[in-house]
N, C-alpha and C. Protein backbone atom coordinates (compact mmCIF):
# COMPACT_ATOMS: atom_id res chain seq x y z
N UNK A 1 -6.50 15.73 5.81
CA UNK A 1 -6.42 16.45 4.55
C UNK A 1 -5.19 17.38 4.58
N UNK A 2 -4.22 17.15 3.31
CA UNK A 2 -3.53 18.37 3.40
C UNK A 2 -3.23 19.43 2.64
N UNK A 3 -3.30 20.39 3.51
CA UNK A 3 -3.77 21.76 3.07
C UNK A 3 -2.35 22.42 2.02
N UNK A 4 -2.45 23.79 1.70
CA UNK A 4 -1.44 23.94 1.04
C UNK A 4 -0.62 24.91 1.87
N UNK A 5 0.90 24.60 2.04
CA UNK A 5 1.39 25.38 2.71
C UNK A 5 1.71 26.79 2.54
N UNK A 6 1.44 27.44 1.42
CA UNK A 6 1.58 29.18 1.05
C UNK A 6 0.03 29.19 1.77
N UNK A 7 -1.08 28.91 1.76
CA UNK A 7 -2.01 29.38 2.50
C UNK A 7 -2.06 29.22 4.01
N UNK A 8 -1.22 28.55 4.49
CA UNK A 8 -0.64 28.34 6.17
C UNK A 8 0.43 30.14 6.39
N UNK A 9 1.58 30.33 5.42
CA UNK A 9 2.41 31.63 5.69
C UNK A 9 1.71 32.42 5.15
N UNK A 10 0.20 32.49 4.89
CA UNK A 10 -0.06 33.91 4.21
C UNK A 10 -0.82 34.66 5.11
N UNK A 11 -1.34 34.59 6.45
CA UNK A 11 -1.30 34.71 7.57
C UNK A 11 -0.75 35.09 8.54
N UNK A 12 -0.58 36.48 8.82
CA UNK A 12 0.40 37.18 9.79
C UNK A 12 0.21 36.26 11.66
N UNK A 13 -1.10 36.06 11.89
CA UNK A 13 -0.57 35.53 13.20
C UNK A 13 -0.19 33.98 12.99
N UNK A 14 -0.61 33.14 11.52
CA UNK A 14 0.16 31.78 11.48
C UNK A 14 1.70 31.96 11.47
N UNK A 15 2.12 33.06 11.13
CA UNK A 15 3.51 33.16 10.91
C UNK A 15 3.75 33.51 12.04
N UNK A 16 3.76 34.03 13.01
CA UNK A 16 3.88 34.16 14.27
C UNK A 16 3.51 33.17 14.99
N UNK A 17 2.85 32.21 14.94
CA UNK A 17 2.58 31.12 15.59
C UNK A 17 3.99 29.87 15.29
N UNK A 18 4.34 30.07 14.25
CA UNK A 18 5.03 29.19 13.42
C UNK A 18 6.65 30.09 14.13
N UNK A 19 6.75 31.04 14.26
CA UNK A 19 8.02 31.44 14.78
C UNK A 19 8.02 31.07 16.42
N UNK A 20 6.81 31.60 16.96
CA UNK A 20 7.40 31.06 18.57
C UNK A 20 7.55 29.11 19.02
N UNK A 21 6.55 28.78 18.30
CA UNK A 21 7.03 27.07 17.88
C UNK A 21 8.25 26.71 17.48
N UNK A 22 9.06 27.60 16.69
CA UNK A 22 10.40 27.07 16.12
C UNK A 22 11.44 27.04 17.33
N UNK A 23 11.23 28.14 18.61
CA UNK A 23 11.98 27.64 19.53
C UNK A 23 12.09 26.66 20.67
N UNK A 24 10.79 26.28 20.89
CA UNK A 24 10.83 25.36 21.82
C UNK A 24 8.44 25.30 21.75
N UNK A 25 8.78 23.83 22.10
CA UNK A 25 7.12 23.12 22.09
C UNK A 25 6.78 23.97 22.87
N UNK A 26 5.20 24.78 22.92
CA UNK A 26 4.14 25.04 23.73
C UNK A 26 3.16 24.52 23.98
N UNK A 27 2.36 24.51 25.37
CA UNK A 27 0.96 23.93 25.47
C UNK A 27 0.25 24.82 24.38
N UNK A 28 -1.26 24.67 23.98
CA UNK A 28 -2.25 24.82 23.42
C UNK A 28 -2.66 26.58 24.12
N UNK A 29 -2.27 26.46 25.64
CA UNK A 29 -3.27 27.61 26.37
C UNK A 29 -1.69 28.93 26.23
N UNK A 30 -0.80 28.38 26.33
CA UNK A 30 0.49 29.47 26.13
C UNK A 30 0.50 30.09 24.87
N UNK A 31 -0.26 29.44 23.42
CA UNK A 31 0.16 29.94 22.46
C UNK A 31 -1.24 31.01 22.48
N UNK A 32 -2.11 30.39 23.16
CA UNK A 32 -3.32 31.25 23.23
C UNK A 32 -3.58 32.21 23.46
N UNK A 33 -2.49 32.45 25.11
CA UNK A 33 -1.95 33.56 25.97
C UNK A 33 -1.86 35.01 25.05
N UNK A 34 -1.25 34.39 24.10
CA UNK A 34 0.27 35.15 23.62
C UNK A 34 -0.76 36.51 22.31
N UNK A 35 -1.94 35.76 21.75
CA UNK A 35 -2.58 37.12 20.88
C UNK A 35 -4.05 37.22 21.71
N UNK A 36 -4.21 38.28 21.07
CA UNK A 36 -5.15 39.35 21.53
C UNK A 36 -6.84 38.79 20.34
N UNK A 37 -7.07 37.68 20.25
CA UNK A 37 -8.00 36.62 19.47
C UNK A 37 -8.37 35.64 20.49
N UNK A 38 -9.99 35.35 19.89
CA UNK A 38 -10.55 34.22 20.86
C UNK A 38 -9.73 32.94 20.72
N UNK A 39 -9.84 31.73 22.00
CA UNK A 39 -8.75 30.82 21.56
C UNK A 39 -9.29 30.12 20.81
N UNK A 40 -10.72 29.63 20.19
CA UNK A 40 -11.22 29.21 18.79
C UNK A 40 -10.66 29.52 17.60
N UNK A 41 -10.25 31.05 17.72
CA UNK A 41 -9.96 31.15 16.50
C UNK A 41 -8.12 30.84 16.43
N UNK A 42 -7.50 30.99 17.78
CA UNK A 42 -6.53 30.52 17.89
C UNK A 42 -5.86 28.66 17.38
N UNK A 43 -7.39 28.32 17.81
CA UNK A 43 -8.09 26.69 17.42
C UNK A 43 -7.84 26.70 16.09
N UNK A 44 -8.33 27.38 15.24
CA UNK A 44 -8.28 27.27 13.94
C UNK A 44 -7.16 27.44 13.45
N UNK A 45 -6.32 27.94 13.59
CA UNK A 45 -4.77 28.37 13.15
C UNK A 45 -3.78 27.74 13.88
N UNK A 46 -3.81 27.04 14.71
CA UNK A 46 -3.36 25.77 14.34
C UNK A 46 -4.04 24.26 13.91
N UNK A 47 -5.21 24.25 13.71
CA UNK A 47 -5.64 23.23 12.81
C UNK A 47 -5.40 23.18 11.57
N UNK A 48 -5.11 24.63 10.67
CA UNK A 48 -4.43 24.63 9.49
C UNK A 48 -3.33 24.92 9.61
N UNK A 49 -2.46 25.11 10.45
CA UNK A 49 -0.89 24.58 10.27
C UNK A 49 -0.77 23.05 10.84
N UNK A 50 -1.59 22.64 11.53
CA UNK A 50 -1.41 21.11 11.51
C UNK A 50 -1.74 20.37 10.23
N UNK A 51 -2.57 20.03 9.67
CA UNK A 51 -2.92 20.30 8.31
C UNK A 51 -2.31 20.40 7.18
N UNK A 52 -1.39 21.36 7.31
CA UNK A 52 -0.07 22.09 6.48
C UNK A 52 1.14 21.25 6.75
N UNK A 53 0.98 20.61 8.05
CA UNK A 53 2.17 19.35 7.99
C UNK A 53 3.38 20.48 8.66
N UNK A 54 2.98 21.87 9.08
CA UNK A 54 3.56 22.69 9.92
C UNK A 54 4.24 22.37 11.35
N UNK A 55 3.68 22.31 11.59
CA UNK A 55 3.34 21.68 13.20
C UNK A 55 2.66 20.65 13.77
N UNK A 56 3.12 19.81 14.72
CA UNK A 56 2.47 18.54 15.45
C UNK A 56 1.78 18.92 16.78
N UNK A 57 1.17 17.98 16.91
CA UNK A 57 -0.03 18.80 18.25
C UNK A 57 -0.20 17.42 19.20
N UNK A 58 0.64 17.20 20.46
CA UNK A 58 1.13 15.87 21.04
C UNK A 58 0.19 15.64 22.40
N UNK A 59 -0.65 14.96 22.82
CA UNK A 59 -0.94 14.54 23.69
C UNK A 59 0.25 14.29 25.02
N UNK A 60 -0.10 15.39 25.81
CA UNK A 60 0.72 15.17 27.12
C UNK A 60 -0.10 15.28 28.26
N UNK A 61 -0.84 13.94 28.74
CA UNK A 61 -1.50 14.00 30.52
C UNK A 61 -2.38 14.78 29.89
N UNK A 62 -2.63 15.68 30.36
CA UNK A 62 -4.02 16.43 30.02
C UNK A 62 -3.82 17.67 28.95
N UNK A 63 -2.94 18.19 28.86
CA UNK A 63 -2.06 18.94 28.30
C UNK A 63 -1.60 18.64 26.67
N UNK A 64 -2.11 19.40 26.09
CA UNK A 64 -1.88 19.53 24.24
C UNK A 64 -0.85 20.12 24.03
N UNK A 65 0.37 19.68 23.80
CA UNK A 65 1.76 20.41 23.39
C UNK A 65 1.76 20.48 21.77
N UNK A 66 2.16 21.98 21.50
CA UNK A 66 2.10 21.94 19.45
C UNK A 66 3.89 22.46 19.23
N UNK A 67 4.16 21.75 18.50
CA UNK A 67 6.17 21.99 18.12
C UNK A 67 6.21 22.41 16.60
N UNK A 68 6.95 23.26 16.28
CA UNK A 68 6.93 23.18 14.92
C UNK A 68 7.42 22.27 13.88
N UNK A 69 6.99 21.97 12.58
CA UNK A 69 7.80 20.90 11.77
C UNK A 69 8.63 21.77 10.62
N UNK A 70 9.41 22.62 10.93
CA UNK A 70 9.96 23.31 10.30
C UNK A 70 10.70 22.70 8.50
N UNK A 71 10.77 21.43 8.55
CA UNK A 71 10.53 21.01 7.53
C UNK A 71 9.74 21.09 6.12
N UNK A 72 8.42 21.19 7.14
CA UNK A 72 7.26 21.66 5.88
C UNK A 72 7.20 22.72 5.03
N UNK A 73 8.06 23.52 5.53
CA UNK A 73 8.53 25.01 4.83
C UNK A 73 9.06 24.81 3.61
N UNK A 74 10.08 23.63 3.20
CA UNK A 74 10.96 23.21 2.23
C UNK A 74 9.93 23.78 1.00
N UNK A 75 8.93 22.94 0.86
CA UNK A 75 8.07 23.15 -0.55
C UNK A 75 8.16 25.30 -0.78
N UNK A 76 8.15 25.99 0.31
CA UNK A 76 8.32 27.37 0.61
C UNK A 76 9.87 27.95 -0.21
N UNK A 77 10.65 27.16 0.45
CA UNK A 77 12.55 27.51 0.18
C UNK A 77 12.30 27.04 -0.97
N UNK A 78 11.70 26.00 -1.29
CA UNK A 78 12.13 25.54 -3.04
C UNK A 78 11.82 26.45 -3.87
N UNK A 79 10.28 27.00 -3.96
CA UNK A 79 9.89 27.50 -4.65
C UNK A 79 10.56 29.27 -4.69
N UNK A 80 10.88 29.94 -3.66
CA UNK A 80 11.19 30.83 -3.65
C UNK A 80 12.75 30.99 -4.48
N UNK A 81 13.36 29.57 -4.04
CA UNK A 81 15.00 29.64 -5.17
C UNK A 81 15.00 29.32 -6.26
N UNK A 82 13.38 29.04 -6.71
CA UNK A 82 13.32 28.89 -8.53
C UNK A 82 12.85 30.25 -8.64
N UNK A 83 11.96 30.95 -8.16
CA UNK A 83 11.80 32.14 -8.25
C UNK A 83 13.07 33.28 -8.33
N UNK A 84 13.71 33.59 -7.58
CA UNK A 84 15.15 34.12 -6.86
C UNK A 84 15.87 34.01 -8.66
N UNK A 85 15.86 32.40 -9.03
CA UNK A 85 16.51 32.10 -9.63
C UNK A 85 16.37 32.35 -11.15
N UNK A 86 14.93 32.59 -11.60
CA UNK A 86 13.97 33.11 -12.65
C UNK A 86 14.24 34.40 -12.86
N UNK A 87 14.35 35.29 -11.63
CA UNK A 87 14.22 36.80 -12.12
C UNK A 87 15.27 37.64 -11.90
N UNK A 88 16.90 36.71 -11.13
CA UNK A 88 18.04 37.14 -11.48
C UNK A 88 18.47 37.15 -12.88
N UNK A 89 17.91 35.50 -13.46
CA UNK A 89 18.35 35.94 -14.85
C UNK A 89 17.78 36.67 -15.72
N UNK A 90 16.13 36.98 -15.23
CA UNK A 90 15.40 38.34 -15.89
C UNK A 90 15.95 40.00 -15.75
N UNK A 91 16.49 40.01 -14.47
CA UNK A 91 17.30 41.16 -14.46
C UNK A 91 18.51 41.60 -15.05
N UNK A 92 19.44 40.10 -14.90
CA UNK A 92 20.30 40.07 -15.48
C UNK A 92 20.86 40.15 -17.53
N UNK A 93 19.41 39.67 -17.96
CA UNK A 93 19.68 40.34 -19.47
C UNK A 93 18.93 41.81 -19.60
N UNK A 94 18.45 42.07 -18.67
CA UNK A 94 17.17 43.70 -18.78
C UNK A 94 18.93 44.29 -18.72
N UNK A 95 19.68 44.36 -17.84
CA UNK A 95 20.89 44.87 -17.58
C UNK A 95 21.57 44.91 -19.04
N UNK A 96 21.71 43.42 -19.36
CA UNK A 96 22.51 43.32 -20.49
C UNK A 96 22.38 44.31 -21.75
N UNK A 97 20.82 44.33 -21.93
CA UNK A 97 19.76 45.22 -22.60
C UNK A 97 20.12 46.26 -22.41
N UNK A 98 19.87 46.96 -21.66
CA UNK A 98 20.57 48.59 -21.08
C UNK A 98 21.47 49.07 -21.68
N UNK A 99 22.83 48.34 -20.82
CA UNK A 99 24.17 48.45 -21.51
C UNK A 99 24.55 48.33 -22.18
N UNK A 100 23.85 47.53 -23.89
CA UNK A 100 24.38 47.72 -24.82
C UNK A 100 23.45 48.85 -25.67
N UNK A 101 22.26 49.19 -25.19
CA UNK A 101 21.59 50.70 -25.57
C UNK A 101 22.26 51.52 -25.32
N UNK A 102 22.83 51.93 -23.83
CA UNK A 102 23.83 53.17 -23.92
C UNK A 102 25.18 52.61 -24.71
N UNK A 103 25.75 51.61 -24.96
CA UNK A 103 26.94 51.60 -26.09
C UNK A 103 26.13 51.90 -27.00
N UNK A 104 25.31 51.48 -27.36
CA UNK A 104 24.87 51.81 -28.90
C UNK A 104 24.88 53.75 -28.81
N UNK A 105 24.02 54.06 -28.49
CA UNK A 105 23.94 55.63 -28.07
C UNK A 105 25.04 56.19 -28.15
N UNK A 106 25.95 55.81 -27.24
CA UNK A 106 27.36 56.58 -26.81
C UNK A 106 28.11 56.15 -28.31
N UNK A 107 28.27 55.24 -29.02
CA UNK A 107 28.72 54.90 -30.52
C UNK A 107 28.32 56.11 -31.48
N UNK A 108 26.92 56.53 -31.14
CA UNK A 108 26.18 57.23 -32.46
C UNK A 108 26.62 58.63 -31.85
N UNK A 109 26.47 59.12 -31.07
CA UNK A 109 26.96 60.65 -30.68
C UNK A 109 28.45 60.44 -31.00
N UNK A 110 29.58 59.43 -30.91
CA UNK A 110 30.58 59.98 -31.43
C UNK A 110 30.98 60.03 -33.27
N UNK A 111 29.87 59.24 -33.68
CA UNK A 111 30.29 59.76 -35.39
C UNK A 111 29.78 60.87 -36.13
């Protein structure tokens, strides 16, 4: 099943899970190491970034290696540069707006 990826980054230790993955693959018990949470619930957070199409989780010998798929983020970057891109030009006429209120203003105090 796949999950939605804004509910994978809305998660302070998935996002932290998702940053120490971006530099290099960990076993299952290193990422476990690393917070101060049972590793079940560690279990769970990466089952929904696996899920999320986040991260892959690889059979090695006995050993569960998880890497990030930093890819899956894209649907993340897209949406944030239509956003970015929505409320520059919302700022950008609020501005326009402004500046021609104080011309208007600054017009009427000089007649």
């Amino acid at each position: 099943m796949q999950r939605d990826v804004f509910a994978a980054i809305a998660d302070p230790t998935r996002r932290e899970i998702i940053t120490m993955l971006a530099s290099q693959p960990l076993n299952l018990n290193t990422v476990a190491d690393k917070f101060d949470i049972s590793r079940p619930a560690v279990a769970k957070h990466l089952k929904l970034l696996k899920e999320c199409g986040l991260i892959d989780i690889e059979k090695r010998g006995r050993e569960s290696f998880c890497s990030a798929r930093l890819d899956g983020l894209k649907e993340v970057t897209d949406w944030t540069a239509k956003m970015r891109a929505f409320w520059t030009q919302k700022l950008d006429a609020l501005e326009m707006f402004l500046e021609n209120g104080q011309n208007t203003k600054q017009d009427k105090n000089y007649e």
